[in-house]
PDB file of N, CA and C in Angstrom:
ATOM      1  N   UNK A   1      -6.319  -1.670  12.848  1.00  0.00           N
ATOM      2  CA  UNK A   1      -5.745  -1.234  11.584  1.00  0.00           C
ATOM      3  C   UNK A   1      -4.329  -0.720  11.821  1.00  0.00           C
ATOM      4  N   UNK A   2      -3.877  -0.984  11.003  1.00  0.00           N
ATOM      5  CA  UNK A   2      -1.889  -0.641  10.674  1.00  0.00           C
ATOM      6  C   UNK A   2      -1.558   0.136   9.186  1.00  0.00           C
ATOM      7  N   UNK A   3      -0.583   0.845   9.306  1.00  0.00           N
ATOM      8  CA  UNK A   3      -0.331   1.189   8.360  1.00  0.00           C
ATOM      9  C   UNK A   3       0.354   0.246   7.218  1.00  0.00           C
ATOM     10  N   UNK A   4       0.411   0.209   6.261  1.00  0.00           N
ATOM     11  CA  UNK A   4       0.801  -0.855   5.388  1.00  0.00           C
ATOM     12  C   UNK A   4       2.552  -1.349   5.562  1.00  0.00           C
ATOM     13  N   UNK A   5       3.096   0.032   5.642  1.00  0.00           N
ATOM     14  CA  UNK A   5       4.698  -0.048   6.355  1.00  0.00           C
ATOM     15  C   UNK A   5       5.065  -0.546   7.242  1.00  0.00           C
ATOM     16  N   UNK A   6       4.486  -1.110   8.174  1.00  0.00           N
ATOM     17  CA  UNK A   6       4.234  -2.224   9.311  1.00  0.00           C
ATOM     18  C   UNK A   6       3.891  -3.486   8.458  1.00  0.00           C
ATOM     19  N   UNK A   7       3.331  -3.664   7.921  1.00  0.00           N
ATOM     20  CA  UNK A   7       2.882  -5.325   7.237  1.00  0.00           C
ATOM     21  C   UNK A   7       3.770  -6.262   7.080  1.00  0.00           C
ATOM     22  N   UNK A   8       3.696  -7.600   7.313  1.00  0.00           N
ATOM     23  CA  UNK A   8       4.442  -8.869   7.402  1.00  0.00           C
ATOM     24  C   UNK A   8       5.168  -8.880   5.737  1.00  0.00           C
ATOM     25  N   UNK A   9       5.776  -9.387   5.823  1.00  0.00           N
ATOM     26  CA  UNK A   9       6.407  -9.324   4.594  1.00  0.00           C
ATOM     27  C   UNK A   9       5.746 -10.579   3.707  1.00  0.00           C
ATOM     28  N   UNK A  10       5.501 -10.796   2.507  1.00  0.00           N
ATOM     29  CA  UNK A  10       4.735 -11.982   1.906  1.00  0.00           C
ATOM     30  C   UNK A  10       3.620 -12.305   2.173  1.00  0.00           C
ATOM     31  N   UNK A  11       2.759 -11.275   3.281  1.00  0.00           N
ATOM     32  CA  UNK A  11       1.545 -11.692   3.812  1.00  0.00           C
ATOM     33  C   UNK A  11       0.208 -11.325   2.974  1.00  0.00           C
ATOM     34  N   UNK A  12      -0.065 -11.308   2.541  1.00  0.00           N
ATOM     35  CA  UNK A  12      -1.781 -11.000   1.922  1.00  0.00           C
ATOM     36  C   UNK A  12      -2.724 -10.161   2.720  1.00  0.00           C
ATOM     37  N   UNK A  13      -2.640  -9.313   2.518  1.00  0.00           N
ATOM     38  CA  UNK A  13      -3.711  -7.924   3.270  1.00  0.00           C
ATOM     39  C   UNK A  13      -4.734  -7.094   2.737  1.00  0.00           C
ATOM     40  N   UNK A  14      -5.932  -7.186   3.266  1.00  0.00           N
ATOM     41  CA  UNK A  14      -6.573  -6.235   2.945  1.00  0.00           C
ATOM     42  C   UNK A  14      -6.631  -4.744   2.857  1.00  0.00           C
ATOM     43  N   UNK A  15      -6.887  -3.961   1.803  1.00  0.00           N
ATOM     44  CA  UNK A  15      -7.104  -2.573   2.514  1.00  0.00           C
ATOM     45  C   UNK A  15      -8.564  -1.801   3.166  1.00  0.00           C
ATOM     46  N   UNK A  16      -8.184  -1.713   4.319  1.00  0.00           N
ATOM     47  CA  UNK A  16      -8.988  -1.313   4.733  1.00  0.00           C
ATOM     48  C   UNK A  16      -9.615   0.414   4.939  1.00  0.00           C
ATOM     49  N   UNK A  17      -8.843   1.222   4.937  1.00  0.00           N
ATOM     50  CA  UNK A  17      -8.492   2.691   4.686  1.00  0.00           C
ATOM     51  C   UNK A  17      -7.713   3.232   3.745  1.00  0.00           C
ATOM     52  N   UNK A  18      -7.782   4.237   3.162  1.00  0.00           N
ATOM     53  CA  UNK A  18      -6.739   5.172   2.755  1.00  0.00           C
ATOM     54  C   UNK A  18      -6.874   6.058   3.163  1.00  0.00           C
ATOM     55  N   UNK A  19      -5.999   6.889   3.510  1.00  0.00           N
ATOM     56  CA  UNK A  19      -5.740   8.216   3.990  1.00  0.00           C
ATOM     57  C   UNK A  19      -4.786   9.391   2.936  1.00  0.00           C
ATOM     58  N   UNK A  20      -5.185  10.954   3.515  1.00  0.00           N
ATOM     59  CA  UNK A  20      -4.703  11.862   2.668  1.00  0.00           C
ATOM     60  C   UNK A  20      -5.153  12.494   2.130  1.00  0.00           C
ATOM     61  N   UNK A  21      -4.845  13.841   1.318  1.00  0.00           N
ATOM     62  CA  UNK A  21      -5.758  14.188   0.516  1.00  0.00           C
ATOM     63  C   UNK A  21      -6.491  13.751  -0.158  1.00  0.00           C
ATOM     64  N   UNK A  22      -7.733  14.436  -1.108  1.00  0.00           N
ATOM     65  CA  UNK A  22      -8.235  14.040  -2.344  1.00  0.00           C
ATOM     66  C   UNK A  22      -7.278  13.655  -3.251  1.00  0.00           C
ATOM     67  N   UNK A  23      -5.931  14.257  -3.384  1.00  0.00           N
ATOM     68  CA  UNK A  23      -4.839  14.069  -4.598  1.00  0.00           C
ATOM     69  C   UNK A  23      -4.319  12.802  -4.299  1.00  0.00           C
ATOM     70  N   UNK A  24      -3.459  12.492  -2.919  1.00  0.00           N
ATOM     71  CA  UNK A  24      -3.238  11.246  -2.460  1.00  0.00           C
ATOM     72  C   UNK A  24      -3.666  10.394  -2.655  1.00  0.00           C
ATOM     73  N   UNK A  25      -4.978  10.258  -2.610  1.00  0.00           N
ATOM     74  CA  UNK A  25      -6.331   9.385  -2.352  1.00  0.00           C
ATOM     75  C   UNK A  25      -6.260   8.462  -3.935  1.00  0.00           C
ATOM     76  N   UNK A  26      -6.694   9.794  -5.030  1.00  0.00           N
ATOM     77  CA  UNK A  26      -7.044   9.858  -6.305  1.00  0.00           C
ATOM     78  C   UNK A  26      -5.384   8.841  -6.883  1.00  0.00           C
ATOM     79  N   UNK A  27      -4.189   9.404  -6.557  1.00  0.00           N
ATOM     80  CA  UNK A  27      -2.700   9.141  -7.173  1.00  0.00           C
ATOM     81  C   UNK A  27      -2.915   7.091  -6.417  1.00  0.00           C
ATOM     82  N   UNK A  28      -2.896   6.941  -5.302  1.00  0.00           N
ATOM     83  CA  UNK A  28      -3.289   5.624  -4.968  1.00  0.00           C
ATOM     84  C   UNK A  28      -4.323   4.896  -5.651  1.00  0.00           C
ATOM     85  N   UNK A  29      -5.620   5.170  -5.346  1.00  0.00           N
ATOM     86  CA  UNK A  29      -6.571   4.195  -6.466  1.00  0.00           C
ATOM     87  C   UNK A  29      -5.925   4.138  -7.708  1.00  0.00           C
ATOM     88  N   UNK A  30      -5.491   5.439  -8.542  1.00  0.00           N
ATOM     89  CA  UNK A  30      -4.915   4.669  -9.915  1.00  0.00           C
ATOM     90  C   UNK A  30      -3.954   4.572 -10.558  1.00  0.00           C
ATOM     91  N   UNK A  31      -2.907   3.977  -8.920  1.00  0.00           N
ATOM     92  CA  UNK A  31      -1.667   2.842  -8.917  1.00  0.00           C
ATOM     93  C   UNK A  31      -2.651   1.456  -8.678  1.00  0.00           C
ATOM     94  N   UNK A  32      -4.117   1.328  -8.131  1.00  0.00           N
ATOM     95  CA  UNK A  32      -4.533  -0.254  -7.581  1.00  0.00           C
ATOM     96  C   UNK A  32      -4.993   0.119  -6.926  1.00  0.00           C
ATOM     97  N   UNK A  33      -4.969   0.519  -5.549  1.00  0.00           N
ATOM     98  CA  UNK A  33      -5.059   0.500  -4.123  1.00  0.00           C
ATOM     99  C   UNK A  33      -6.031   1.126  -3.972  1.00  0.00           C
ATOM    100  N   UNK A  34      -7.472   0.024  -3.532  1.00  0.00           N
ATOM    101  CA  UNK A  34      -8.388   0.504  -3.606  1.00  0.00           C
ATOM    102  C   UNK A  34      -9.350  -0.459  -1.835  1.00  0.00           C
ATOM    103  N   UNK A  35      -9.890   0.420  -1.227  1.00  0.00           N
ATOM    104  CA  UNK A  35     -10.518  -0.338  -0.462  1.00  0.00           C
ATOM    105  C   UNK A  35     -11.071  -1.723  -0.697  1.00  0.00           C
ATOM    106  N   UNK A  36     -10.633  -2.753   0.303  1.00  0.00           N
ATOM    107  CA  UNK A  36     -11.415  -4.151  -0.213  1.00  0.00           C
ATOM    108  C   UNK A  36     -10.366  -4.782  -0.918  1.00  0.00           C
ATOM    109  N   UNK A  37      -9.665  -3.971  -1.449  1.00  0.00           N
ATOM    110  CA  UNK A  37      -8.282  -4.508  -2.370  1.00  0.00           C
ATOM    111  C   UNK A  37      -7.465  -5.294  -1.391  1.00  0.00           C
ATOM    112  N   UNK A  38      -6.618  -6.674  -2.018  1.00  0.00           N
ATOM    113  CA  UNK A  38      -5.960  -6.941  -1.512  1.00  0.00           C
ATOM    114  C   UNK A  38      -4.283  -6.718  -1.923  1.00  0.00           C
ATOM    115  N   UNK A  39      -3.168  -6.303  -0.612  1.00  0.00           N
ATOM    116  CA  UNK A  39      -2.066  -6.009  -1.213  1.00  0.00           C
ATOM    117  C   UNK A  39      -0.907  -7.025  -0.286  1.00  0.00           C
ATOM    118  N   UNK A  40       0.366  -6.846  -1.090  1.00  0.00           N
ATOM    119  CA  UNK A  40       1.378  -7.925  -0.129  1.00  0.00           C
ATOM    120  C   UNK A  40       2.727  -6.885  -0.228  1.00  0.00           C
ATOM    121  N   UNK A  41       3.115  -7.044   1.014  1.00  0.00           N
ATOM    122  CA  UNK A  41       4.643  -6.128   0.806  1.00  0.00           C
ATOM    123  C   UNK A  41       5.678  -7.318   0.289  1.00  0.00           C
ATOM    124  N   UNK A  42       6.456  -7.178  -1.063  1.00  0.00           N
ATOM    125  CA  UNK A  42       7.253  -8.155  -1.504  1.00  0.00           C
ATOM    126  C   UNK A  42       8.448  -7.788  -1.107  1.00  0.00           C
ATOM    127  N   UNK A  43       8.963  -6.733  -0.728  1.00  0.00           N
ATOM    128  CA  UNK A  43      10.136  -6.166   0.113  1.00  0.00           C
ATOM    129  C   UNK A  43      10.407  -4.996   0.039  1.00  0.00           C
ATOM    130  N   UNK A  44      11.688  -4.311   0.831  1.00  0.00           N
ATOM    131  CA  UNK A  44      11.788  -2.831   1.604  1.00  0.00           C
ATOM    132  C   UNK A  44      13.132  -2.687   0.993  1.00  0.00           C
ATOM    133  N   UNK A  45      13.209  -1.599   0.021  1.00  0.00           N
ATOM    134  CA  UNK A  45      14.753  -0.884  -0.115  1.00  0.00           C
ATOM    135  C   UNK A  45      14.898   0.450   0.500  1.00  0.00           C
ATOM    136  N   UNK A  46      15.745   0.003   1.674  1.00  0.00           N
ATOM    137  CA  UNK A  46      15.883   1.630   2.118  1.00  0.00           C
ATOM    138  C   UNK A  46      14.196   2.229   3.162  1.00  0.00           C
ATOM    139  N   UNK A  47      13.991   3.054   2.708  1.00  0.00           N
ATOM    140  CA  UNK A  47      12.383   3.561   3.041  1.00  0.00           C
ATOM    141  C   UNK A  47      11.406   3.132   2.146  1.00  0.00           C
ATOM    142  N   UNK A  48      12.178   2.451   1.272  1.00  0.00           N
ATOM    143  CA  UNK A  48      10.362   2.244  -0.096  1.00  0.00           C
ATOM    144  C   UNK A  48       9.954   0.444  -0.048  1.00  0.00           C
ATOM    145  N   UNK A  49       8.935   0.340   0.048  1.00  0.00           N
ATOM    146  CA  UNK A  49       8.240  -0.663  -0.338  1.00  0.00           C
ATOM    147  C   UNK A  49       8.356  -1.110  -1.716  1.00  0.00           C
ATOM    148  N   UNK A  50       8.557  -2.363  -1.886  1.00  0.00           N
ATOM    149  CA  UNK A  50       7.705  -3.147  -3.453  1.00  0.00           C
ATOM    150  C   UNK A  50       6.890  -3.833  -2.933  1.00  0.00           C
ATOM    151  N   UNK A  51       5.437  -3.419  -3.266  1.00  0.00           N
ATOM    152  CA  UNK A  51       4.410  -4.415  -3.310  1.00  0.00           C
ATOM    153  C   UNK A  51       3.771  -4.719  -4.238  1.00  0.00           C
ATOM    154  N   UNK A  52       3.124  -5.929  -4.320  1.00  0.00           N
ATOM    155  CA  UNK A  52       2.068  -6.189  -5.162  1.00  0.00           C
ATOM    156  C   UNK A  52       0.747  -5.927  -5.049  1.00  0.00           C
ATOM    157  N   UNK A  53      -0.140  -5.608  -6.392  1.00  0.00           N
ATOM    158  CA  UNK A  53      -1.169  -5.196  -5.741  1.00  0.00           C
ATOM    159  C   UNK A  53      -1.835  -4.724  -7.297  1.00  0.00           C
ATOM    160  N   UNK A  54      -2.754  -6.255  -7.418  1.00  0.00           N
ATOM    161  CA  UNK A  54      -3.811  -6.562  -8.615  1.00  0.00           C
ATOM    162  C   UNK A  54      -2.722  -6.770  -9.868  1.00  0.00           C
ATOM    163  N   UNK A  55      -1.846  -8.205  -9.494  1.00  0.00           N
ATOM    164  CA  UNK A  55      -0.711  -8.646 -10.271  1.00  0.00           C
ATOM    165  C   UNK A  55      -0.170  -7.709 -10.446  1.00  0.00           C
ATOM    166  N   UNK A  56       0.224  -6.847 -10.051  1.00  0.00           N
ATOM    167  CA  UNK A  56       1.617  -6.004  -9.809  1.00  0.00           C
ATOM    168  C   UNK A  56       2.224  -5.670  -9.705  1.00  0.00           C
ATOM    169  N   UNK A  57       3.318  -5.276  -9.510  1.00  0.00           N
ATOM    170  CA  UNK A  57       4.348  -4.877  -8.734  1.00  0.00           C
ATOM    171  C   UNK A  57       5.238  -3.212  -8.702  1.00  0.00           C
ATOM    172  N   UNK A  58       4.545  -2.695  -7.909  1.00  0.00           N
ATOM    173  CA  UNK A  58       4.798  -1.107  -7.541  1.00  0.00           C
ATOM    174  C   UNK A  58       5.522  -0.714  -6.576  1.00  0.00           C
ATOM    175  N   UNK A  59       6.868   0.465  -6.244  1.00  0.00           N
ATOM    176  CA  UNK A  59       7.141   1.373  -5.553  1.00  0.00           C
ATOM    177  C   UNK A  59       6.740   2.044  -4.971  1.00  0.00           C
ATOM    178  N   UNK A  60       5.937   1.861  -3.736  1.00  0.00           N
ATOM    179  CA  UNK A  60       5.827   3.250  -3.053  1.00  0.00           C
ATOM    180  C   UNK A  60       6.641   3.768  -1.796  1.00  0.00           C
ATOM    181  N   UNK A  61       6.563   4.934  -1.580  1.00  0.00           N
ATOM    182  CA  UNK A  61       7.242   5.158  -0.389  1.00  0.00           C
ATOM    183  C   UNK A  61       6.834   5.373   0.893  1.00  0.00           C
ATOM    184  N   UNK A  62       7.769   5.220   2.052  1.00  0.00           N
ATOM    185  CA  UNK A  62       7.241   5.010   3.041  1.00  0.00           C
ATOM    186  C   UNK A  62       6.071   5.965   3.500  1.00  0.00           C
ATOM    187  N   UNK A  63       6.165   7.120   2.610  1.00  0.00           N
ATOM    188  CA  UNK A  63       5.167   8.182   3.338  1.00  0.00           C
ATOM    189  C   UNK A  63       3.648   7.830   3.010  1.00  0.00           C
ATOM    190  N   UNK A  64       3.683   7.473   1.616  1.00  0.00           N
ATOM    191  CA  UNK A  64       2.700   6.625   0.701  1.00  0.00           C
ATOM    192  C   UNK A  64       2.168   5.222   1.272  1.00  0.00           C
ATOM    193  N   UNK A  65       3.117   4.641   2.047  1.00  0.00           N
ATOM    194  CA  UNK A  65       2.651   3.245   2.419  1.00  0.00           C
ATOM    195  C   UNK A  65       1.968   3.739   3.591  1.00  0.00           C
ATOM    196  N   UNK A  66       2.235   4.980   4.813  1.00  0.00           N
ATOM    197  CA  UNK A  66       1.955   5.083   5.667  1.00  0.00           C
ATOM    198  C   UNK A  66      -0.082   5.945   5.762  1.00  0.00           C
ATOM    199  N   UNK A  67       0.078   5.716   4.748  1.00  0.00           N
ATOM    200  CA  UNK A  67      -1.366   6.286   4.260  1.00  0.00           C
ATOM    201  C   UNK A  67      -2.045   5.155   3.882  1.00  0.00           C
ATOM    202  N   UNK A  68      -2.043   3.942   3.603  1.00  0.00           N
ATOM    203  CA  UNK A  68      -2.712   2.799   3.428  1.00  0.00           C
ATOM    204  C   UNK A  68      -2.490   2.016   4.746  1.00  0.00           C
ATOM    205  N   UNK A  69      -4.212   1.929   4.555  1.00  0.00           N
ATOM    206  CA  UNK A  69      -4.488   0.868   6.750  1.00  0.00           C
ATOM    207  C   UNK A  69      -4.794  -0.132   5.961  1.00  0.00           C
ATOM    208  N   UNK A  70      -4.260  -1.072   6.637  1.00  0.00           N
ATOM    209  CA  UNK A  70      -4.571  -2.366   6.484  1.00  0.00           C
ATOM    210  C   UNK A  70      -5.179  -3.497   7.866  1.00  0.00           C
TER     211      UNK A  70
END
């Protein structure tokens, strides 16, 4: 497992973990990001991710990405 901020760019990934608080945890599932879920990093500005994730397309940041294993 990797953190999602590591992930191939355009690649299709599972999630396999989340990490973090209960609040973390809770603020992720309902952006998408849910175990079993699949997500893709569509690209990196700076420290933040755009990924997709359940026809999507969301901001998170690196601290946020580093809490999703893939």
């Amino acid at each position: 497992m990797i953190p999602l901020v590591y992930a191939d760019k355009d690649e299709p990934q599972i999630i396999k973990k989340i990490g973090g608080n209960p609040e973390v945890k809770k603020h992720l599932e309902d952006l998408g990001f849910n175990v079993g879920g699949q997500v893709s990093v569509i690209s990196t500005i700076g420290k933040n991710l755009i990924v997709k994730v359940k026809e999507s397309r969301i901001a998170v940041s690196d601290e946020l990405a580093k809490k999703i294993m893939i």
